[in-house]
Protein backbone atom coordinates (compact mmCIF):
# COMPACT_ATOMS: atom_id res chain seq x y z
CA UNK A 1 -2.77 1.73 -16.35
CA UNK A 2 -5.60 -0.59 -15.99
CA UNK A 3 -5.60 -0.86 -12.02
CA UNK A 4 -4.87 2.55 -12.00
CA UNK A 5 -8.30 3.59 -14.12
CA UNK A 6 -9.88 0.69 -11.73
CA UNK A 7 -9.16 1.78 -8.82
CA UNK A 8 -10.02 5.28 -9.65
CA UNK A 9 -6.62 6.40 -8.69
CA UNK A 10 -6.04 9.98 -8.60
CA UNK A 11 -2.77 10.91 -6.44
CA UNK A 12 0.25 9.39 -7.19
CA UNK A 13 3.99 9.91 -5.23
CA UNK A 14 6.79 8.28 -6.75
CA UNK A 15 9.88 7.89 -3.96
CA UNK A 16 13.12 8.10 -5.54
CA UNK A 17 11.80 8.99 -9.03
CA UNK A 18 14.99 9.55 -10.68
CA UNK A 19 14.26 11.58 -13.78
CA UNK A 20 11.32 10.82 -13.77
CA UNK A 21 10.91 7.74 -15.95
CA UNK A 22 7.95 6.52 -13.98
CA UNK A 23 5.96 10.11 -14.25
CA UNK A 24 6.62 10.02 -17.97
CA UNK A 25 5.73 6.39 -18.01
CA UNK A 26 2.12 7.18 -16.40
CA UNK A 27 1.83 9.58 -18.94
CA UNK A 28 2.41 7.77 -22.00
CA UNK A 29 -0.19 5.89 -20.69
CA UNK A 30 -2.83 8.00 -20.25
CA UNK A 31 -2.92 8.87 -16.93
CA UNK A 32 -3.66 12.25 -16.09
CA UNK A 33 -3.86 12.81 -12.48
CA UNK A 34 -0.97 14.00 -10.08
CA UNK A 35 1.95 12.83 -9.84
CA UNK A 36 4.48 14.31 -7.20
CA UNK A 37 7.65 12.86 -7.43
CA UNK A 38 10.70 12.95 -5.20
CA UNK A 39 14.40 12.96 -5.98
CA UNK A 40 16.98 12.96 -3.67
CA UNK A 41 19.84 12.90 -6.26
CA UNK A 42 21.03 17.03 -7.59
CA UNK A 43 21.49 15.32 -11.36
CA UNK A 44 18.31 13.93 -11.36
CA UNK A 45 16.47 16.03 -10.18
CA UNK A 46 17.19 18.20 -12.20
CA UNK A 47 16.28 15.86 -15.22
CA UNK A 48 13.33 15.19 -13.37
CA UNK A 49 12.28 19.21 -13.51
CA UNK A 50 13.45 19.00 -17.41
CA UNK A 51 10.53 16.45 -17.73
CA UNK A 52 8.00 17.65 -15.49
CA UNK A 53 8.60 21.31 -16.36
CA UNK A 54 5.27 21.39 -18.67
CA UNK A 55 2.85 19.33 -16.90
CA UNK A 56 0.78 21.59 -14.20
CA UNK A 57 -0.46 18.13 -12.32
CA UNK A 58 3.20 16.77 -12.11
CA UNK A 59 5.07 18.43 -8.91
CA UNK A 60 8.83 17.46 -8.70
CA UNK A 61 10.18 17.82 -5.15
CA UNK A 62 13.54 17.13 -3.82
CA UNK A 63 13.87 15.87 0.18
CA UNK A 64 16.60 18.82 0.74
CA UNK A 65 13.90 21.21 -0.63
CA UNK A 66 10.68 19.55 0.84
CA UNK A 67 12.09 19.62 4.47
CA UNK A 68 14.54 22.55 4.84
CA UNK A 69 12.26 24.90 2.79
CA UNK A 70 9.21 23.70 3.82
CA UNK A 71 7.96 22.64 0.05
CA UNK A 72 7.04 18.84 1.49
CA UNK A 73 3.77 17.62 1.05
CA UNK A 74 1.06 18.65 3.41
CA UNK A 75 -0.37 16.43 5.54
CA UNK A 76 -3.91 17.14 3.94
CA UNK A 77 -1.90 16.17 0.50
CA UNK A 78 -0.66 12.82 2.08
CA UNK A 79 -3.78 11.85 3.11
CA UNK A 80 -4.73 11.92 -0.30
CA UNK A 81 -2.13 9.66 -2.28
CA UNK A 82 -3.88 6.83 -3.30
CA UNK A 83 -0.98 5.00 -5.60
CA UNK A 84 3.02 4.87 -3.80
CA UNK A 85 6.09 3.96 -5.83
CA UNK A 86 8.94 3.45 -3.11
CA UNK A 87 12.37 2.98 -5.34
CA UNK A 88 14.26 4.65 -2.13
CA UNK A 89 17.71 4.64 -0.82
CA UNK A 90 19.27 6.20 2.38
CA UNK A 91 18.92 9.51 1.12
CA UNK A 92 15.17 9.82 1.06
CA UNK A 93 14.74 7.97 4.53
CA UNK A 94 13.86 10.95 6.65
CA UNK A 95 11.64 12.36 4.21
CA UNK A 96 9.67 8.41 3.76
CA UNK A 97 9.37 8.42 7.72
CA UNK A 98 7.88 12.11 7.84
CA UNK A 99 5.37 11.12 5.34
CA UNK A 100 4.32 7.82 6.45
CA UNK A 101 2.23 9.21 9.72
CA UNK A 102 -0.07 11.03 7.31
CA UNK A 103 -0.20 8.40 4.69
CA UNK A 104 -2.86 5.56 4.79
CA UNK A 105 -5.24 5.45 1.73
CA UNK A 106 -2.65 3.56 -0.54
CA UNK A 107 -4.84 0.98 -2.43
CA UNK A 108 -1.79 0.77 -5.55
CA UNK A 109 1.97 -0.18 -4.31
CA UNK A 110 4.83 -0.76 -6.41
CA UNK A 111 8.52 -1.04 -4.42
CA UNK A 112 11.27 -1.55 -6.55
CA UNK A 113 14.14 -1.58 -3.40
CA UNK A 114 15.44 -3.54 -0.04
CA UNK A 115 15.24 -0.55 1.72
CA UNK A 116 11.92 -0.04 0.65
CA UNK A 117 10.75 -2.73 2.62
CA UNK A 118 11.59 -1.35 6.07
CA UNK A 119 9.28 1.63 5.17
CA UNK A 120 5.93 -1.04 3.71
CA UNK A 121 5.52 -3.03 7.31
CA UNK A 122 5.25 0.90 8.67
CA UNK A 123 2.29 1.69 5.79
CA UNK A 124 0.98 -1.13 6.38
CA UNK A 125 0.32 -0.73 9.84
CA UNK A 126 -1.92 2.29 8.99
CA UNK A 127 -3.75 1.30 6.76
CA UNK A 128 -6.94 -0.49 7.09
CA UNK A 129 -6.90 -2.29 3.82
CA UNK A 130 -4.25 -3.78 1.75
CA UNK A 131 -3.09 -2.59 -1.12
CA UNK A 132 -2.76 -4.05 -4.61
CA UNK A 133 0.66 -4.49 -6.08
CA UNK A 134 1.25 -2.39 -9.31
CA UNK A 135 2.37 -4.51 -12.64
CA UNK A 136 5.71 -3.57 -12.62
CA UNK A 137 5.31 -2.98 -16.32
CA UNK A 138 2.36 -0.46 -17.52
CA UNK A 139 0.47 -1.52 -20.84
């Protein structure tokens, strides 16, 4: 939470967010900026809009959603994230590589997969600083 308050973070996406332990995480912690996270899996997801439900700056997307129905970020909203979680698998993949054109102001990373990695050497090509690495643990 403390390189988050640092860093004056503000915009956060969470890739393969699961139910949303992460959102609730940031939370708990104090953090009350957005949070969009995105959940390829129907079960949960659907945990994931159980937790989210309340919170008006926490916007739970699914990739069959986002792309099909045209609910996916913006690319005025993607210029704007500021802290990425990638914990992806195959699933999100097409989603990650529509997003990553319009992303480069990441200055907070956390990836918590292999396949993650494919998708980092791509953000990292845009961007014109590097980012910190998020604690994997939040106080």
């Amino acid at each position: 939470m403390q390189q988050l308050q640092r860093l004056g973070i503000e915009r956060v996406l969470d890739i393969g967010s699961n139910g949303g332990c992460f959102g609730m995480q940031l939370r708990r912690c104090g953090y009350t900026g957005r949070i969009y996270s995105l959940e390829p899996s129907a079960a949960a997801h659907e945990q994931l809009l159980v937790n989210a439900r309340a919170d008006l700056s926490w916007f739970a997307l699914a990739p069959q959603e986002t792309v099909a129905a045209g609910r996916c970020l913006r690319a005025e909203e993607l210029r704007q994230i500021e802290a990425l979680k990638i914990d992806a698998l195959e699933q999100t993949n097409d989603v990650i590589t529509s997003y990553l054109p319009h992303i480069g102001n990441v200055r907070l990373l956390q990836e918590q997969s292999c396949c993650a990695a494919n998708f980092l050497g791509q953000l990292l090509e845009r961007q014109s600083g590097i980012p910190e690495l998020l604690c994997s643990s939040l106080p």
